[in-house]
C-alpha atoms as a PDB file:
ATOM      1  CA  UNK A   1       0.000   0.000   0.000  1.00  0.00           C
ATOM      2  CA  UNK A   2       1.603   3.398  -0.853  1.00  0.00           C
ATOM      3  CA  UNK A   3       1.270   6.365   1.442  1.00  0.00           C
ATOM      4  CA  UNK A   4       1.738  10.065   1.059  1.00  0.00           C
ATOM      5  CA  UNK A   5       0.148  13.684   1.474  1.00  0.00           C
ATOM      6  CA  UNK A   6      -1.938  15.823  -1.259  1.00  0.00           C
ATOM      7  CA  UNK A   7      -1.859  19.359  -0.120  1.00  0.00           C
ATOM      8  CA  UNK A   8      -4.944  21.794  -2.945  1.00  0.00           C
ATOM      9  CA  UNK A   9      -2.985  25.015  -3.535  1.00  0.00           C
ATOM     10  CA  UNK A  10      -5.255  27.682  -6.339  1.00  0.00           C
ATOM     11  CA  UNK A  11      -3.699  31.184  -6.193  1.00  0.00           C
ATOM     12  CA  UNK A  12      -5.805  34.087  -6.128  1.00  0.00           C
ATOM     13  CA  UNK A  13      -4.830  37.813  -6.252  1.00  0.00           C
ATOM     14  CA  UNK A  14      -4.010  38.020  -2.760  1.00  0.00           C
ATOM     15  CA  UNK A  15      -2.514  34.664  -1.338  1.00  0.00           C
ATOM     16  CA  UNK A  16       0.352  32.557  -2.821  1.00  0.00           C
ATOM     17  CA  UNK A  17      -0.992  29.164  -1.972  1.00  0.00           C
ATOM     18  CA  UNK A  18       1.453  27.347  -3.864  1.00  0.00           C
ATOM     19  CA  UNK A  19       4.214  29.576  -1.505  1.00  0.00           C
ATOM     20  CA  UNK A  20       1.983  28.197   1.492  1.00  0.00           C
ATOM     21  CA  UNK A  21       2.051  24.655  -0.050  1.00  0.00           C
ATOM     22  CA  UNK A  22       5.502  24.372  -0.449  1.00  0.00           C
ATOM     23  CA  UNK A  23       6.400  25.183   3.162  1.00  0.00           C
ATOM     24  CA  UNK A  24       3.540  22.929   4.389  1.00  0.00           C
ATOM     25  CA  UNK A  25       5.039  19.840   2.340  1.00  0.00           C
ATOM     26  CA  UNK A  26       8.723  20.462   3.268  1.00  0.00           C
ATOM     27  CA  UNK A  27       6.516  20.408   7.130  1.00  0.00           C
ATOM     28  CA  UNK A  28       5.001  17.135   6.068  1.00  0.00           C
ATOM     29  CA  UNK A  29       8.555  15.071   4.992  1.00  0.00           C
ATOM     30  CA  UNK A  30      10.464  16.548   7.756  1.00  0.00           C
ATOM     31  CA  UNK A  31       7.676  15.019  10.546  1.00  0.00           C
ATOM     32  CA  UNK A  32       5.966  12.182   8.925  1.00  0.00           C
ATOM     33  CA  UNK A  33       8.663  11.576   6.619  1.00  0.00           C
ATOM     34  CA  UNK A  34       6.362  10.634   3.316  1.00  0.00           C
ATOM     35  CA  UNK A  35       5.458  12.034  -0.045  1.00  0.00           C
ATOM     36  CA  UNK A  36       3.939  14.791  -1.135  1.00  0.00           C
ATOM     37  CA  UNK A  37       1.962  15.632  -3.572  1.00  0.00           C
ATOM     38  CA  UNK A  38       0.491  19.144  -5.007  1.00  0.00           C
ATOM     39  CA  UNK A  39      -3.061  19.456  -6.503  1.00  0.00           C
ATOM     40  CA  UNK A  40      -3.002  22.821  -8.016  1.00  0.00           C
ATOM     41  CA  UNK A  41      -4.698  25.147 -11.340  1.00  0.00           C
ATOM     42  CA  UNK A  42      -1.389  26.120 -11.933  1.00  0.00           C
ATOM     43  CA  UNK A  43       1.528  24.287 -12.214  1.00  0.00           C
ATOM     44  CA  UNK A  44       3.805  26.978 -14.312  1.00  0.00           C
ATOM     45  CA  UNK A  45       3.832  29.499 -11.662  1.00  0.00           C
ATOM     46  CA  UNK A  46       5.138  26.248  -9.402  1.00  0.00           C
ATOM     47  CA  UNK A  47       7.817  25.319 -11.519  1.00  0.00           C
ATOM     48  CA  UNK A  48       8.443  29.079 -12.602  1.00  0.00           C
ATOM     49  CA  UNK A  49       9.011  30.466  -8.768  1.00  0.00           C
ATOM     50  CA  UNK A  50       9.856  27.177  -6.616  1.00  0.00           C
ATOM     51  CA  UNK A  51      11.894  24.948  -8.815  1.00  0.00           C
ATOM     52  CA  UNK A  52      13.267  23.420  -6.140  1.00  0.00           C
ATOM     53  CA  UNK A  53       9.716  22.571  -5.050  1.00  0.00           C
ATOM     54  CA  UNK A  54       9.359  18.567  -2.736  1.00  0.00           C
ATOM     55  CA  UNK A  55       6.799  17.512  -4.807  1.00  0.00           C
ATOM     56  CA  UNK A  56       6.360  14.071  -5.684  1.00  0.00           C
ATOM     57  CA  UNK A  57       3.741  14.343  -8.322  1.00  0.00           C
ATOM     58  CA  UNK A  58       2.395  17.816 -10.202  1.00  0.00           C
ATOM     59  CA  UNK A  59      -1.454  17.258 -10.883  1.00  0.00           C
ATOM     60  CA  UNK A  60      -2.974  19.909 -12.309  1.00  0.00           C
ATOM     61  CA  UNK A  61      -6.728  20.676 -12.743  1.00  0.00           C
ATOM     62  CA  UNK A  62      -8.903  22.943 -14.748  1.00  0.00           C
ATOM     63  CA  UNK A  63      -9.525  26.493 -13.444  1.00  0.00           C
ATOM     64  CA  UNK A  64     -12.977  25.987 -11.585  1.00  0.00           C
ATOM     65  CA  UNK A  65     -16.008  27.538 -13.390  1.00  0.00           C
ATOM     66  CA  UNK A  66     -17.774  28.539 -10.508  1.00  0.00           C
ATOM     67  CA  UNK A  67     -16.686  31.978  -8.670  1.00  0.00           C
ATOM     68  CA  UNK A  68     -16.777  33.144  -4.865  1.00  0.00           C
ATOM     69  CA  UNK A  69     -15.288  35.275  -3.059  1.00  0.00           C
ATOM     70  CA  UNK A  70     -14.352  35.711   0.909  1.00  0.00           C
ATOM     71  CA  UNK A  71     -13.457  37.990   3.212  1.00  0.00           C
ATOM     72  CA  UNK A  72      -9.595  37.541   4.088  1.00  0.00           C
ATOM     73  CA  UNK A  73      -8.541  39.251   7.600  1.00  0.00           C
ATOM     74  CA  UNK A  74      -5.624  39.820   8.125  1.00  0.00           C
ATOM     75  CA  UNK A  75      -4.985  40.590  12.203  1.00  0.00           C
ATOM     76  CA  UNK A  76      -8.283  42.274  13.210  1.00  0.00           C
ATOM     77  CA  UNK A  77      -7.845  45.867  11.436  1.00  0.00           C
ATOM     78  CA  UNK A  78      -6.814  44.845   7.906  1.00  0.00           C
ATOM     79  CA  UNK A  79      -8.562  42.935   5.004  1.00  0.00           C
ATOM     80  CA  UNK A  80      -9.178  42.549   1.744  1.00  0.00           C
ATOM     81  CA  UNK A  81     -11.992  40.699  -0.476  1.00  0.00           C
ATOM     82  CA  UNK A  82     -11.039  37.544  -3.209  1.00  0.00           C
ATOM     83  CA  UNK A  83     -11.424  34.798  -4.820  1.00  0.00           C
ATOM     84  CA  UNK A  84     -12.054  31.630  -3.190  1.00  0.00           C
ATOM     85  CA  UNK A  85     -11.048  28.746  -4.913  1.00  0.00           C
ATOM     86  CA  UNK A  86     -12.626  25.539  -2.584  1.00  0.00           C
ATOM     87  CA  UNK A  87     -14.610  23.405  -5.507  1.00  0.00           C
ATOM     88  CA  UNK A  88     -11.911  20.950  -5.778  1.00  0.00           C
ATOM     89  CA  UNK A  89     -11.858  19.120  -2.785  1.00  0.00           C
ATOM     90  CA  UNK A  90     -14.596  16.727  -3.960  1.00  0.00           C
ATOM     91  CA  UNK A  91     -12.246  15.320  -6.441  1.00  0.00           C
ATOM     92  CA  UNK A  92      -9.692  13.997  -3.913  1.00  0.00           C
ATOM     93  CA  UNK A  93     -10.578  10.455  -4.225  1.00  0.00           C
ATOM     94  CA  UNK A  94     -10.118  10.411  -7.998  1.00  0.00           C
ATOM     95  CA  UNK A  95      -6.755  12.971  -8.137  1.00  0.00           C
ATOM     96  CA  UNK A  96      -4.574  11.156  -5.111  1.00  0.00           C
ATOM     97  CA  UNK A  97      -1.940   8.799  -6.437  1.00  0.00           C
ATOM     98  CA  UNK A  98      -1.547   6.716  -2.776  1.00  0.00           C
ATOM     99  CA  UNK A  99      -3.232   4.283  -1.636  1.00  0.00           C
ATOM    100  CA  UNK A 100      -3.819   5.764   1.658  1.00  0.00           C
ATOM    101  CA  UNK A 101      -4.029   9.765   1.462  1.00  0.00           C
ATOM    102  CA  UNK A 102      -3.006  12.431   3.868  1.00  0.00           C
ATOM    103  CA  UNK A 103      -4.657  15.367   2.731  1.00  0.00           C
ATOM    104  CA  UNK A 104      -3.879  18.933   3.899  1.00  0.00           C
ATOM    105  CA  UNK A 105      -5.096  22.730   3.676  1.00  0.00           C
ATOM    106  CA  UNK A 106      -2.022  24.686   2.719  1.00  0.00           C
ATOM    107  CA  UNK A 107      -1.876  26.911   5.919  1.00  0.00           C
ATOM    108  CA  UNK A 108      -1.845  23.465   8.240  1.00  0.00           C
ATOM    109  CA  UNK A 109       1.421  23.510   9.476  1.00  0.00           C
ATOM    110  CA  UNK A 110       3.171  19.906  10.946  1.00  0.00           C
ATOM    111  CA  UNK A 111       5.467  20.747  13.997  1.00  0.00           C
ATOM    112  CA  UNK A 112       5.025  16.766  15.472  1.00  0.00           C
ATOM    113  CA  UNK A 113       4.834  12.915  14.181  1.00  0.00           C
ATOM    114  CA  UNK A 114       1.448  13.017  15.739  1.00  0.00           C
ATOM    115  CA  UNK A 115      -0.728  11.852  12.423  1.00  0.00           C
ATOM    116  CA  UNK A 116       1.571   8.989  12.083  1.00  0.00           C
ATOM    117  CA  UNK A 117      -0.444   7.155  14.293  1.00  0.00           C
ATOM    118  CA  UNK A 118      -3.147   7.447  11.897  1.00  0.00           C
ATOM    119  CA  UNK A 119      -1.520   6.934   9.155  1.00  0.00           C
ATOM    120  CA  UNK A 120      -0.287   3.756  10.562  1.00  0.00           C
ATOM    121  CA  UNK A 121      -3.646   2.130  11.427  1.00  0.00           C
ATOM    122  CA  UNK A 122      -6.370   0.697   9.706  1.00  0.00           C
ATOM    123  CA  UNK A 123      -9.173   2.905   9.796  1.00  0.00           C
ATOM    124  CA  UNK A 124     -10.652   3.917   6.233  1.00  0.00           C
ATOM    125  CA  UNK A 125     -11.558   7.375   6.747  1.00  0.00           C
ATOM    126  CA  UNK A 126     -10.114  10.004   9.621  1.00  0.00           C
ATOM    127  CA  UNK A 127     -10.760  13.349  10.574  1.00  0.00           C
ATOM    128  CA  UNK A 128     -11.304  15.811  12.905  1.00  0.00           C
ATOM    129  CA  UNK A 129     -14.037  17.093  14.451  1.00  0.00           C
ATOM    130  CA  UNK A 130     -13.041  18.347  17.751  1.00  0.00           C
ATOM    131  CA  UNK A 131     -10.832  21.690  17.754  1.00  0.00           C
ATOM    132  CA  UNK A 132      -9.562  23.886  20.284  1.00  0.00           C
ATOM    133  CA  UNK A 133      -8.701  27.776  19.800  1.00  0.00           C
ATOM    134  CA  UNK A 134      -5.710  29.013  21.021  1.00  0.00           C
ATOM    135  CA  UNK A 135      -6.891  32.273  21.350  1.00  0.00           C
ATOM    136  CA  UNK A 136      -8.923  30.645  24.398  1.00  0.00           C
ATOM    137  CA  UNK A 137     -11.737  33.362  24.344  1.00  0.00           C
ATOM    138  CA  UNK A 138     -13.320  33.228  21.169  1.00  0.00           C
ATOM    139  CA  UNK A 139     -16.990  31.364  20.944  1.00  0.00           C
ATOM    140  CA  UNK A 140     -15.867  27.966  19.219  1.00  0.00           C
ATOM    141  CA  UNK A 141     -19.714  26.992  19.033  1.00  0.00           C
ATOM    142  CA  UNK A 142     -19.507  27.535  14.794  1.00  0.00           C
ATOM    143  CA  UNK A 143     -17.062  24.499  14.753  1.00  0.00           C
ATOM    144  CA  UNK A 144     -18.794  22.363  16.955  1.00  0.00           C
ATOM    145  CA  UNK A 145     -21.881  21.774  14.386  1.00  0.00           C
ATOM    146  CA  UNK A 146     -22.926  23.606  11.400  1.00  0.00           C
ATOM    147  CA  UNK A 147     -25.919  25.098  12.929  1.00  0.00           C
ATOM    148  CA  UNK A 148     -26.858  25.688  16.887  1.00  0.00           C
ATOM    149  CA  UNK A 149     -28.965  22.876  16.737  1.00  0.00           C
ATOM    150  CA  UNK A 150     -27.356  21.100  13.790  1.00  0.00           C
ATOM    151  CA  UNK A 151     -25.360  17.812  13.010  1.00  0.00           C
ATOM    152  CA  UNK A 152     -21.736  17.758  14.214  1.00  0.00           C
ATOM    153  CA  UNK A 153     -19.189  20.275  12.215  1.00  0.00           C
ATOM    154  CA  UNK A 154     -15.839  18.385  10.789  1.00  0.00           C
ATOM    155  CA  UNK A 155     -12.964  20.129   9.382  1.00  0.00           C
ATOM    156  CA  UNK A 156     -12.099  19.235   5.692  1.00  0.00           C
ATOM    157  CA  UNK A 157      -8.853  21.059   7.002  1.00  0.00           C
ATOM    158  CA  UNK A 158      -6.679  17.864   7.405  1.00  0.00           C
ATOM    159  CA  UNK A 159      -7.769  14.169   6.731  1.00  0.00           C
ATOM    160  CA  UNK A 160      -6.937  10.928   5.955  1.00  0.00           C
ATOM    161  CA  UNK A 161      -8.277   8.181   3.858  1.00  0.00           C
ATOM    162  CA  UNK A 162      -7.806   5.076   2.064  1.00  0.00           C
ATOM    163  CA  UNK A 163      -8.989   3.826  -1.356  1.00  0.00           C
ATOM    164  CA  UNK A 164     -12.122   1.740  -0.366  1.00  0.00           C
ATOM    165  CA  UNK A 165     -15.389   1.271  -1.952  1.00  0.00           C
ATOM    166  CA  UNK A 166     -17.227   2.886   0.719  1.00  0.00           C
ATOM    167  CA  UNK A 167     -14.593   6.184   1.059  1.00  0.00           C
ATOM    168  CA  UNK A 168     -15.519   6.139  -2.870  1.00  0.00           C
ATOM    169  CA  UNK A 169     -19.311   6.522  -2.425  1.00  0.00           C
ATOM    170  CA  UNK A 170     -18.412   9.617   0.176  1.00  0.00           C
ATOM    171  CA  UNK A 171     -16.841  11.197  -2.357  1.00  0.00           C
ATOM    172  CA  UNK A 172     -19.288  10.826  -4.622  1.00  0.00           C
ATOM    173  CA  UNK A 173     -21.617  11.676  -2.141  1.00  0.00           C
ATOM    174  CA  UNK A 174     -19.910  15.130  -1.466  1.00  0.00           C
ATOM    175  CA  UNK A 175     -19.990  16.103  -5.236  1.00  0.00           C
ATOM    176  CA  UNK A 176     -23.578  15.618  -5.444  1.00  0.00           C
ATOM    177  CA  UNK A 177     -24.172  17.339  -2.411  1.00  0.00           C
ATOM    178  CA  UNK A 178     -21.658  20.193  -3.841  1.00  0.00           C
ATOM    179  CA  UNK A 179     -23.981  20.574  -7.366  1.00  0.00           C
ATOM    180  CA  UNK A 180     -26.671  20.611  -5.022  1.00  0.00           C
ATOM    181  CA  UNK A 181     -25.613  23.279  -2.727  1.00  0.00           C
ATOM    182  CA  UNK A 182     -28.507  25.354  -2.643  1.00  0.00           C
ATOM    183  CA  UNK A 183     -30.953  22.627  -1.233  1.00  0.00           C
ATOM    184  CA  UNK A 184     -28.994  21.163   1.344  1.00  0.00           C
ATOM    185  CA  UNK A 185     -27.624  24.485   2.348  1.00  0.00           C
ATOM    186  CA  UNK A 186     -31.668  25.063   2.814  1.00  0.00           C
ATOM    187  CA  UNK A 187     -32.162  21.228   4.323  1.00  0.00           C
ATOM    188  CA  UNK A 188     -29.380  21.646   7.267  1.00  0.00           C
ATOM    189  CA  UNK A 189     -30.474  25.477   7.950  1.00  0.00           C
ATOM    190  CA  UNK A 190     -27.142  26.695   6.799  1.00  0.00           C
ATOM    191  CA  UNK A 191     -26.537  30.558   6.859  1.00  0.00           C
ATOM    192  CA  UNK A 192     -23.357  31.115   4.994  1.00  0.00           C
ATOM    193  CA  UNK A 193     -23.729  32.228   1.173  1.00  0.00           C
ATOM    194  CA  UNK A 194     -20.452  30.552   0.211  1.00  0.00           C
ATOM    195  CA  UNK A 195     -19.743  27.083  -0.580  1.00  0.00           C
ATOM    196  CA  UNK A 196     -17.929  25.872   2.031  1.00  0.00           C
ATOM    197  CA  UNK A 197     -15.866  22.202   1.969  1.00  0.00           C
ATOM    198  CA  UNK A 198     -16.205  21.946   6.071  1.00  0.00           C
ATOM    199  CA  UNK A 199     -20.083  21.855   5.572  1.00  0.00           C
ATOM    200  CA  UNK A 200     -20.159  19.267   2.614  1.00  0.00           C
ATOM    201  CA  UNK A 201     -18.210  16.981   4.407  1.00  0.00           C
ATOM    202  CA  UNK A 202     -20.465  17.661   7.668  1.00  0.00           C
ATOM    203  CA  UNK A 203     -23.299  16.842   6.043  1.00  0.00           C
ATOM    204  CA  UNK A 204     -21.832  13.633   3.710  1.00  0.00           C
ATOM    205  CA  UNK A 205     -20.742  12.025   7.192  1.00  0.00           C
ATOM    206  CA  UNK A 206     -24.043  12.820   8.613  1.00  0.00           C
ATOM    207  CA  UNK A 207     -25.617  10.467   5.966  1.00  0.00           C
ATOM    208  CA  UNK A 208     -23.157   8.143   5.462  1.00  0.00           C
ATOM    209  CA  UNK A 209     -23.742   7.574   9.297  1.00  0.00           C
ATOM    210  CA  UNK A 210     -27.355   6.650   8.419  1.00  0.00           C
ATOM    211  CA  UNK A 211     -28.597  10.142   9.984  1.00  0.00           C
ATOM    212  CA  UNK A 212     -27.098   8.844  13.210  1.00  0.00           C
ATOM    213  CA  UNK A 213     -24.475   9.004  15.614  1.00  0.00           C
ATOM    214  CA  UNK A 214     -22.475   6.451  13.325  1.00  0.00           C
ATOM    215  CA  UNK A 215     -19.256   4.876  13.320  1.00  0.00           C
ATOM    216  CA  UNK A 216     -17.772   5.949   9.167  1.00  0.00           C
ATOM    217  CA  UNK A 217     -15.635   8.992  10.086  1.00  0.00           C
ATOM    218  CA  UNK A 218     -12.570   7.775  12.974  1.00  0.00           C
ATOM    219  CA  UNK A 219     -11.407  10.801  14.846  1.00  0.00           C
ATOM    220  CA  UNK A 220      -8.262  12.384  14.263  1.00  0.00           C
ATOM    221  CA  UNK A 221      -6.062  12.334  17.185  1.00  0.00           C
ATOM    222  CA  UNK A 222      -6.359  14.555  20.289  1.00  0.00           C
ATOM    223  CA  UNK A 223      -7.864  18.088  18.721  1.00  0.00           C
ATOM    224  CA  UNK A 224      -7.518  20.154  15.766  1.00  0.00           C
ATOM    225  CA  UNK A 225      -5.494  23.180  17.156  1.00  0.00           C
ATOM    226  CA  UNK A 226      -6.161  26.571  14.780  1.00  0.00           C
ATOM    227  CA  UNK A 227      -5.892  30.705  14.646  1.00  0.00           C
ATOM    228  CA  UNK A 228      -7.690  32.990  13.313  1.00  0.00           C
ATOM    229  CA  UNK A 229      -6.996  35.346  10.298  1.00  0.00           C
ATOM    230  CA  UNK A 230      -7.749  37.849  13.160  1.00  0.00           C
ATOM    231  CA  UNK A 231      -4.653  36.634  14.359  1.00  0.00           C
ATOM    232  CA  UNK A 232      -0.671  37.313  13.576  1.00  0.00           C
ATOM    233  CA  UNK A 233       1.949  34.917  13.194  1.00  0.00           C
ATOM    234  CA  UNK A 234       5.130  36.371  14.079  1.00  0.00           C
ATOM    235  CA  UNK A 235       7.617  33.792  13.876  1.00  0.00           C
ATOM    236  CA  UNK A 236       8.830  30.154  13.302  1.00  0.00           C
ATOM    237  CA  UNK A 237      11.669  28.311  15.313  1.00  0.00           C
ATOM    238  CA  UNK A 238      12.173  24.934  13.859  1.00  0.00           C
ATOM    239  CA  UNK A 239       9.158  23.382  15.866  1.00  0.00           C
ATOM    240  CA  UNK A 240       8.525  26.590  17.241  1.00  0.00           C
ATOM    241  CA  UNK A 241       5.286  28.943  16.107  1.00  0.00           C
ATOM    242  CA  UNK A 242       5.086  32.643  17.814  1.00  0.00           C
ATOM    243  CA  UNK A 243       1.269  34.396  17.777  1.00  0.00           C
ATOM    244  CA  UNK A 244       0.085  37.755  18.386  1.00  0.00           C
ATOM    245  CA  UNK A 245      -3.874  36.676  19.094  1.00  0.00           C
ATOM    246  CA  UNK A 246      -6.538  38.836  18.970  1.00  0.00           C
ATOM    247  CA  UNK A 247      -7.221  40.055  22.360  1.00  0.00           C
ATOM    248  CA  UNK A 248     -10.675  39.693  24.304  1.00  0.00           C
ATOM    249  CA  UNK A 249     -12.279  43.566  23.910  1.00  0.00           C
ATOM    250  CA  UNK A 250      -9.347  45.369  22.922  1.00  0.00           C
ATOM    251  CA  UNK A 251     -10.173  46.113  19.320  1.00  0.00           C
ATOM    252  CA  UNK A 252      -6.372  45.583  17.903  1.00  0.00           C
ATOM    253  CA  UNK A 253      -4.414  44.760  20.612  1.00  0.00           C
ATOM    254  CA  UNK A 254      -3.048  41.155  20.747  1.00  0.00           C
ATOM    255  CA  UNK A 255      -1.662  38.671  23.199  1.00  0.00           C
ATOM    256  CA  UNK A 256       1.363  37.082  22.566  1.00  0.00           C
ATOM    257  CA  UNK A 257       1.751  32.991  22.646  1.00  0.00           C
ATOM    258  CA  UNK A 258       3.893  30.337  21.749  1.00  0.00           C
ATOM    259  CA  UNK A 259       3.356  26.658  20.503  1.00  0.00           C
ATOM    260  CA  UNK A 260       5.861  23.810  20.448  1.00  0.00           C
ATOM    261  CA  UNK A 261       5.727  20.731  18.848  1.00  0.00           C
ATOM    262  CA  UNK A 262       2.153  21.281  17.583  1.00  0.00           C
ATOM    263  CA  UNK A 263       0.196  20.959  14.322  1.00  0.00           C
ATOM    264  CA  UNK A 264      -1.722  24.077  13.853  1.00  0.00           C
ATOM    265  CA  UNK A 265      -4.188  25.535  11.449  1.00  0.00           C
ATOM    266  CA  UNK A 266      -2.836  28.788  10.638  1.00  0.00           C
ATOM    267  CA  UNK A 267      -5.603  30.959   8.749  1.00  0.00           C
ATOM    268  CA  UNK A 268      -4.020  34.280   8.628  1.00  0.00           C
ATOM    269  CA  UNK A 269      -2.290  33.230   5.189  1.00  0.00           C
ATOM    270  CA  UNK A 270      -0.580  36.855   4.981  1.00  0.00           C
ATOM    271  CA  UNK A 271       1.241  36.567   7.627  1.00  0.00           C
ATOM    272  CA  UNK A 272       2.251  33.215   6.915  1.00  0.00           C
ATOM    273  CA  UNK A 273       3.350  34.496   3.953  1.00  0.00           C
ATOM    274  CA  UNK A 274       5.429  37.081   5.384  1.00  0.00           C
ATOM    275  CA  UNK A 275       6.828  34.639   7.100  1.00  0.00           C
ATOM    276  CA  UNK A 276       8.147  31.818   4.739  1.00  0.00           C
ATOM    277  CA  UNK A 277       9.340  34.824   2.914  1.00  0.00           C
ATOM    278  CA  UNK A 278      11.823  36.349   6.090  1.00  0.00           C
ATOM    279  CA  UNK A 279      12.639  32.413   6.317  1.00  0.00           C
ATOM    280  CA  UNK A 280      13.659  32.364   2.574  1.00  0.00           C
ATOM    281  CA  UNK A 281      15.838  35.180   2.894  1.00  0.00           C
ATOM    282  CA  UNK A 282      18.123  34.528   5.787  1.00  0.00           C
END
């Protein structure tokens, strides 16, 4: 059985995913030690800025039809609206070239061998749905289901799978559910206006559960650890990550903290940006 990581990377006008991708996988073979692979709209601007890229495998896909845009933050008194490329993700099971897939969000950043012990087990389908702030304050209830009195939320952040029959019909599952966004956005009382992958897979594990508390989606281990774009980072030590978080009523002011030895969902992709950049150039 072959193992390795995909990580999606789809520039827009303001973030350099492929940048963030490329620092995420050189993350991903220092801890887990397997390959990586890049799923991306745009493999000439790879090859043309990061030739010395740690990419197994190059697979490129079409430019998605559809158009969104978000909101990016970044710290709480600067943003900026753009594209959001997130279509894709449906199309893991068909893309990965392993066997049994580690698939990342290009601002997930691997400080620890902690996945290992999923990869190394026999479970067909992991994720997580528990997740822990670390700004400590903030109301986490959004992440804990999709609604307030909704079916549990999971993260299409980070996840793992193997090539099954059953992990198959998920995926198919999500890209019907994606083409039929507007009625199960309706269905599962769902407020956002964008297309979001976190909710698709929320609701594909409800039903592949049978509408119950089933058994088809094996946590993750211990919790999915995240900032938000609200947030700063300010600096990475080998295993190291420095934060400025948003403070509690103090309308940008921050608090400064420090992880070690911890995966973490960085969404401020600015200023991880700016900081693979100061990295590249010492």
């Amino acid at each position: 059985m072959t193992t390795g990581a995909i990580i999606f990377a789809q520039n827009n006008h303001a973030v350099d995913y492929i940048k963030l991708a490329v620092y995420a996988a050189k993350q991903v073979k220092k801890y887990l030690d397997i390959p990586v692979s890049i799923i991306t709209d745009n493999s000439t601007w790879l090859s043309d800025n990061y030739p010395d890229h740690p990419f197994e495998s190059i697979i490129e896909i079409d430019i998605p039809e559809q158009r969104q845009n978000r909101l990016y933050h970044d710290g709480t008194i600067s943003s900026q609206f753009s594209e959001w490329k997130n279509w894709s993700r449906s199309q893991t099971y068909d893309l990965t070239p392993y066997d049994r897939t580690l698939v990342l969000d290009s601002d997930y950043i691997i400080n620890s061998k902690l996945l290992l012990l999923s990869l190394n087990n026999d479970h067909d389908f992991q994720i997580y749905s528990s997740s822990s702030d670390l700004a400590g304050w903030r109301d986490q209830s959004s992440y804990a289901r999709i609604n307030e009195y909704s079916i549990p939320f999971y993260w299409a952040t980070v996840f793992i799978f193997n090539k099954t029959p059953i992990v198959e019909s998920f995926f198919i599952l999500i890209e019907y559910i994606k083409h039929n966004w507007v009625y199960y956005k309706t269905l599962y009382s769902i407020t956002s206006h964008t297309y979001r992958n976190d909710f698709a897979f929320s609701i594909a594990v409800h039903i592949m559960n049978g509408k119950t508390n089933g058994d088809f989606a094996t946590p993750l281990p211990e919790k999915m650890l995240y900032t938000s774009d609200k947030d700063l980072l300010i600096g990475i030590d080998d295993n190291k990550l420095k934060f400025l978080v948003e403070k509690q009523q103090y309308f940008g002011e921050y608090t400064a903290i420090k992880t070690t030895g911890l995966d973490v969902h960085v969404m401020n992709k600015f200023s991880l940006e700016r900081i693979i950049d100061g990295e590249s150039n010492e």
